[in-house]
C-alpha atoms as a PDB file:
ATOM      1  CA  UNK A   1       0.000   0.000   0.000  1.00  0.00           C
ATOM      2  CA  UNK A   2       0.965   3.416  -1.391  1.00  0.00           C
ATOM      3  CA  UNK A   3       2.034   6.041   1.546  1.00  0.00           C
ATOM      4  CA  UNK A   4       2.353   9.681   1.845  1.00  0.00           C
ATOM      5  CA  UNK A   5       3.819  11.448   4.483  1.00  0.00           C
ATOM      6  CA  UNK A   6       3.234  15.307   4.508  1.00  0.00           C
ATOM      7  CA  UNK A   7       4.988  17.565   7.167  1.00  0.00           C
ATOM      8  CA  UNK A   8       3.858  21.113   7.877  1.00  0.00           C
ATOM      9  CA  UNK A   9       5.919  24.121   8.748  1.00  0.00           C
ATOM     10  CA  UNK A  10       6.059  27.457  10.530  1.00  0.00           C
ATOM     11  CA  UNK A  11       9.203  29.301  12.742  1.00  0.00           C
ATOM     12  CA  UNK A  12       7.983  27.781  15.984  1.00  0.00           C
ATOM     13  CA  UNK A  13       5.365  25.340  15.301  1.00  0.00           C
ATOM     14  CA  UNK A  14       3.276  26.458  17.865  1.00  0.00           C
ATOM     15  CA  UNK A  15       0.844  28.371  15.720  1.00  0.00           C
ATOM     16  CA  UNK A  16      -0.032  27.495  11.830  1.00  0.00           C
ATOM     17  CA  UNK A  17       1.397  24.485  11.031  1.00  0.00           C
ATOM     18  CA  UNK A  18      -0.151  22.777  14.263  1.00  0.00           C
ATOM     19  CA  UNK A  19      -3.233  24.098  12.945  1.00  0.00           C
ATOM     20  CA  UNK A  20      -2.815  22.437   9.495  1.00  0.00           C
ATOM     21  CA  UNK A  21      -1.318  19.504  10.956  1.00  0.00           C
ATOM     22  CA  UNK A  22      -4.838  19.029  12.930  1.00  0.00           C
ATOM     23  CA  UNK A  23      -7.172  20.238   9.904  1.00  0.00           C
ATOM     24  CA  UNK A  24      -5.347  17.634   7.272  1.00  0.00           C
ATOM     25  CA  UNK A  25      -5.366  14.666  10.160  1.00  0.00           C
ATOM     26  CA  UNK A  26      -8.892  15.362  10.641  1.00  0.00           C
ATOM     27  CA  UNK A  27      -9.801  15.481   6.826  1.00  0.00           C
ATOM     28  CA  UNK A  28      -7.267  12.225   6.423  1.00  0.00           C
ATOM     29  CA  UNK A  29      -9.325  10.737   9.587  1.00  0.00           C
ATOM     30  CA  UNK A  30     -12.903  10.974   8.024  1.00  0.00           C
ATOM     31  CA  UNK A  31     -11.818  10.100   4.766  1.00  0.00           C
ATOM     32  CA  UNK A  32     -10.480   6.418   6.281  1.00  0.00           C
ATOM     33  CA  UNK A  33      -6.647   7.432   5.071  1.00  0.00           C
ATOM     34  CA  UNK A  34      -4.937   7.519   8.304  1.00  0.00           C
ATOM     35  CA  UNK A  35      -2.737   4.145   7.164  1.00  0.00           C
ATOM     36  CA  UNK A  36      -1.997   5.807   3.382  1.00  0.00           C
ATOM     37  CA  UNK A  37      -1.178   9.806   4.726  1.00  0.00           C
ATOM     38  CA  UNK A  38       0.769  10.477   7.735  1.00  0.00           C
ATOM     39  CA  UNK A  39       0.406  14.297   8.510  1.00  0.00           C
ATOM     40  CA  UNK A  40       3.394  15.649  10.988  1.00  0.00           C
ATOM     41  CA  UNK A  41       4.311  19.237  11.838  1.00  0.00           C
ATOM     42  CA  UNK A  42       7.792  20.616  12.914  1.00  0.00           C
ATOM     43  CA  UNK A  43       9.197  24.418  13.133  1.00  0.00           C
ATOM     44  CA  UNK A  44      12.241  26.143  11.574  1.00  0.00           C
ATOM     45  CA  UNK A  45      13.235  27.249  15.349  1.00  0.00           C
ATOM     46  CA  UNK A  46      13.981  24.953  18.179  1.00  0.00           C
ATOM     47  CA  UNK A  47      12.828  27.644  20.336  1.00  0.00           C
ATOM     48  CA  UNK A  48       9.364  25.701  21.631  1.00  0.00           C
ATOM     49  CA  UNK A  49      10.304  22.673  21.015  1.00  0.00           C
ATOM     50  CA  UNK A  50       8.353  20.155  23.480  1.00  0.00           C
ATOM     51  CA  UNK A  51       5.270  22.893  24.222  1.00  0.00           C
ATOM     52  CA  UNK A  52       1.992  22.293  23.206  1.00  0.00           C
ATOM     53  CA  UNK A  53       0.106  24.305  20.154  1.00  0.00           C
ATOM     54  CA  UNK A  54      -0.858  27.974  21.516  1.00  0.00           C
ATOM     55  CA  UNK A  55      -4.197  28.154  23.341  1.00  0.00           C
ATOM     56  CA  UNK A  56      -5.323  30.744  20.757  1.00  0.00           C
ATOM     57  CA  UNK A  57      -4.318  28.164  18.163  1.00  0.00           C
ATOM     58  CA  UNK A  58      -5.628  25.015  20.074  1.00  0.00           C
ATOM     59  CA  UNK A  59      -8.807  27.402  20.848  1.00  0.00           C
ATOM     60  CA  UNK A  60      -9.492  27.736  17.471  1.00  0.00           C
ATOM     61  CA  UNK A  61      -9.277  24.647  16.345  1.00  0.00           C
ATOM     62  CA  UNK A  62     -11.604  22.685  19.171  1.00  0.00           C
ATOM     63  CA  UNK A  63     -14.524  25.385  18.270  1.00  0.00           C
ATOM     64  CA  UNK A  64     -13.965  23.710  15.342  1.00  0.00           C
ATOM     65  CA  UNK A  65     -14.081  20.148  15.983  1.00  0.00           C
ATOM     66  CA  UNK A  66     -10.479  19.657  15.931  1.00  0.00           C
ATOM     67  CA  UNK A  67      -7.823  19.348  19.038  1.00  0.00           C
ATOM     68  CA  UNK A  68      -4.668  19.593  18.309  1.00  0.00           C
ATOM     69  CA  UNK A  69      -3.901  19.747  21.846  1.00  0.00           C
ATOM     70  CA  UNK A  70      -1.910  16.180  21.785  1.00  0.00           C
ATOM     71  CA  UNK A  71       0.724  18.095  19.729  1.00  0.00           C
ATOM     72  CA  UNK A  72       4.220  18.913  20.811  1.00  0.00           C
ATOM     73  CA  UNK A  73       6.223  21.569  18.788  1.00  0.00           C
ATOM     74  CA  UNK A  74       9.563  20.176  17.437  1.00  0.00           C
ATOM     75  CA  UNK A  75      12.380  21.424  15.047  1.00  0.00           C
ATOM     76  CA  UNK A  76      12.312  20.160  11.533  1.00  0.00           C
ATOM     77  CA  UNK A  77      15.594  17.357  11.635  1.00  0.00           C
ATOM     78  CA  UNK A  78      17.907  16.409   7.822  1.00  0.00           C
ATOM     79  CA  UNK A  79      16.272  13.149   7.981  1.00  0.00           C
ATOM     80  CA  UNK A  80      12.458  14.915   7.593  1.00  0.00           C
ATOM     81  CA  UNK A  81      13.778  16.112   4.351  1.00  0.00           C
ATOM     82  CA  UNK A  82      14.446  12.309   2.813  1.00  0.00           C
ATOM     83  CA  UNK A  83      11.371  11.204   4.570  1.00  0.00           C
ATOM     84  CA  UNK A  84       8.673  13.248   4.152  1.00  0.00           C
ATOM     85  CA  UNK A  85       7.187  13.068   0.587  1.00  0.00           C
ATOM     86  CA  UNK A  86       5.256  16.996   0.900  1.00  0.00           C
ATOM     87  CA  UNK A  87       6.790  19.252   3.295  1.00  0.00           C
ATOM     88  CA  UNK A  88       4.718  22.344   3.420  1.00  0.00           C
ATOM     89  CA  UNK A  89       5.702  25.817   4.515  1.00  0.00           C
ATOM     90  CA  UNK A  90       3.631  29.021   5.409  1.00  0.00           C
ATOM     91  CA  UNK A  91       5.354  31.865   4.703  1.00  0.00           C
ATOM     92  CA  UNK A  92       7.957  32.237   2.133  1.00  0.00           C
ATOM     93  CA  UNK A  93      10.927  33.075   4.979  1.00  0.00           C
ATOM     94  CA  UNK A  94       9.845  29.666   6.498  1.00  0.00           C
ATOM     95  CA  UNK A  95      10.502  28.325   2.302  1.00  0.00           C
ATOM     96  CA  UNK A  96      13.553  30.076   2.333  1.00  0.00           C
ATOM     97  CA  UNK A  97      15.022  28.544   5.608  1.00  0.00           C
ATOM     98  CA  UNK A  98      13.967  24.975   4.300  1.00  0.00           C
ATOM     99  CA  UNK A  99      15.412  25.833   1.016  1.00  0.00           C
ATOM    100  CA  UNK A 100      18.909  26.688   2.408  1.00  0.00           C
ATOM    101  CA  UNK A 101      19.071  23.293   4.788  1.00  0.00           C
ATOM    102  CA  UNK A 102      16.877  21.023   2.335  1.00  0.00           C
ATOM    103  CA  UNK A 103      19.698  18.754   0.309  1.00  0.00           C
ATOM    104  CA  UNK A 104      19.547  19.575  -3.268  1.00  0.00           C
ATOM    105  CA  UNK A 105      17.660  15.922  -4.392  1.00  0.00           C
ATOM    106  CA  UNK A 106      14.696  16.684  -1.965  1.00  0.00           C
ATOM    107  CA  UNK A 107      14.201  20.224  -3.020  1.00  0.00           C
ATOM    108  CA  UNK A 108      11.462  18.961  -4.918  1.00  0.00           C
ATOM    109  CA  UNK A 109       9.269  18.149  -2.051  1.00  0.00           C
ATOM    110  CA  UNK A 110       9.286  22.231  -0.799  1.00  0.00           C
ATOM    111  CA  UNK A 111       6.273  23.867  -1.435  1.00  0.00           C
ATOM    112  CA  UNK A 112       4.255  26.461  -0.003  1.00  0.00           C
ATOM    113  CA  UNK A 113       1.192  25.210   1.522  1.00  0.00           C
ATOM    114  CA  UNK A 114      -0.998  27.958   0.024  1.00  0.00           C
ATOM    115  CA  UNK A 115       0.008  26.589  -3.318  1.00  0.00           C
ATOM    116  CA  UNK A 116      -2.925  24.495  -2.380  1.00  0.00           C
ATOM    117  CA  UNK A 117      -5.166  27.512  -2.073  1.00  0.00           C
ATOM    118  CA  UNK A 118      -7.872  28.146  -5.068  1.00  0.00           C
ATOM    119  CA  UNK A 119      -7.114  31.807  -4.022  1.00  0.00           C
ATOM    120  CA  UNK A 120      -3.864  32.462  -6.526  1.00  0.00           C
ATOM    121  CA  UNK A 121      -3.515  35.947  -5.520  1.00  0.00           C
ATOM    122  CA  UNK A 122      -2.584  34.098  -1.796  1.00  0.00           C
ATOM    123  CA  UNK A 123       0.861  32.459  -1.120  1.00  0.00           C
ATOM    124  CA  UNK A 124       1.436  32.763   2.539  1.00  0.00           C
ATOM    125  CA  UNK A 125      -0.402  31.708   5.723  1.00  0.00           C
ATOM    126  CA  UNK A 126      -0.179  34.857   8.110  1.00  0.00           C
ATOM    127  CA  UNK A 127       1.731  34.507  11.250  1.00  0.00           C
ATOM    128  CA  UNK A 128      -1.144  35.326  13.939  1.00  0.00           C
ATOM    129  CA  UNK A 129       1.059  34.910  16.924  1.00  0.00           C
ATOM    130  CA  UNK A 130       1.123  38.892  17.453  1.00  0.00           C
ATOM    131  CA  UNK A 131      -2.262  39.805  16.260  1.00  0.00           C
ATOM    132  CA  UNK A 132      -6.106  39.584  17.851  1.00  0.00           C
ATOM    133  CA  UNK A 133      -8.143  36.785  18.356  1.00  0.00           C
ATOM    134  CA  UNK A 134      -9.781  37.110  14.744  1.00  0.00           C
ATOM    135  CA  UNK A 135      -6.335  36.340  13.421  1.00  0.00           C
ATOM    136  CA  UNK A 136      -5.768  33.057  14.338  1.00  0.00           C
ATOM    137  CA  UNK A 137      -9.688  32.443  13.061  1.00  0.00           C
ATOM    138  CA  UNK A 138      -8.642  33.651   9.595  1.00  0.00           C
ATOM    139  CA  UNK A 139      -5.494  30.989   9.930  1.00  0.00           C
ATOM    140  CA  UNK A 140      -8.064  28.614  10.604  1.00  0.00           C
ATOM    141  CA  UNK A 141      -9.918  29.473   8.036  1.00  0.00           C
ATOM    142  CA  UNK A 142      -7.083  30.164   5.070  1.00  0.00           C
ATOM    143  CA  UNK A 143      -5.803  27.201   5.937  1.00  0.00           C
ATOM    144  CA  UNK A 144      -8.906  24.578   6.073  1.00  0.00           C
ATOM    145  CA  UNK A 145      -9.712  25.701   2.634  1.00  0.00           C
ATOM    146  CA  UNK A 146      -5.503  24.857   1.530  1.00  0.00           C
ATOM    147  CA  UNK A 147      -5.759  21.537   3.306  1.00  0.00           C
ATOM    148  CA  UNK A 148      -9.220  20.323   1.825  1.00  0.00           C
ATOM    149  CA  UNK A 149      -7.214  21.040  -1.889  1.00  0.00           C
ATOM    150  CA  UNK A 150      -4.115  19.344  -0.423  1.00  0.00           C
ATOM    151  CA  UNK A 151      -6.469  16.048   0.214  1.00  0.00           C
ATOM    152  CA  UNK A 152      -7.591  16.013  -2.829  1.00  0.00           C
ATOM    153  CA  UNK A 153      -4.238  16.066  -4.652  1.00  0.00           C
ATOM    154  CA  UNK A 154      -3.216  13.466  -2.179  1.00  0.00           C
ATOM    155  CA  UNK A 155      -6.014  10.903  -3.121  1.00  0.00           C
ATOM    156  CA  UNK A 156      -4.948  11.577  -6.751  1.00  0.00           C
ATOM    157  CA  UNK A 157      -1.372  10.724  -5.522  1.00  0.00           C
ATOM    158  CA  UNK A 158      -2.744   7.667  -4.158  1.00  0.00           C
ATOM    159  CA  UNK A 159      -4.027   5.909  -6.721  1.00  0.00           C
ATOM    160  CA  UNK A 160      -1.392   6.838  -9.344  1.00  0.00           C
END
């Protein structure tokens, strides 16, 4: 059986990608795939690494069905580059970083996750980390829509 491992990224991993890291699992979860797409999350910064996903992020998510509060924030390693088959970033500075430590034959696998988005006038995910409340909804939001076009690719992947 065909797998696919995707891995989400943001600076700290405390904010967006633990939010698309819940949204895909949940999407992967209802659509019976959890044995054919393995979702992860990591951050370009080891600065949180071991916390849980911030409240305002973990908030978020439960109001919408989804905890991500089982997460722990960790710091993207050389071997997630040769294991992960999509490794997703948020913000182009995040691409940049993994473009700079990503080995030149996995390069391939960098995208932004946005690319996802049917929006093509949006590339990044905003950092809400700094901003109000609404901010972390419109993460939520931005992102849902990215991962529900990831899936879909994915399933395509799947059966090719």
């Amino acid at each position: 059986m065909k797998t696919i491992k995707v891995l989400f990224v943001c600076m700290g991993n405390i904010c967006r990608s633990p939010t698309a890291h819940g949204i895909l699992q949940k999407l992967v979860e209802d659509e019976g795939l959890t044995e054919q797409i393995i979702v992860d999350s990591a951050g370009t910064i080891s600065y949180h690494t071991g916390e849980a996903p911030d409240r305002r992020s973990a908030q978020t998510a439960m109001s919408h069905g989804i905890d991500i509060n089982y997460q722990r924030s960790r710091q993207i390693t050389p071997a997630d580059y040769e294991e992960q088959d999509y490794i997703l970033a948020m913000d182009f500075d995040n691409l940049r970083h993994l473009q700079q430590e990503c080995p030149p034959e996995w390069q391939s696998k960098l995208y932004l996750l946005l690319k996802f988005h049917p929006d093509e006038f949006l590339d990044e995910v905003p950092d809400p980390y700094y901003g109000g409340e609404s901010g972390f909804e419109m993460v939520y939001q931005m992102v849902n829509i990215a991962c529900l076009e990831l899936l879909q690719h994915l399933k395509q992947q799947l059966v090719t």
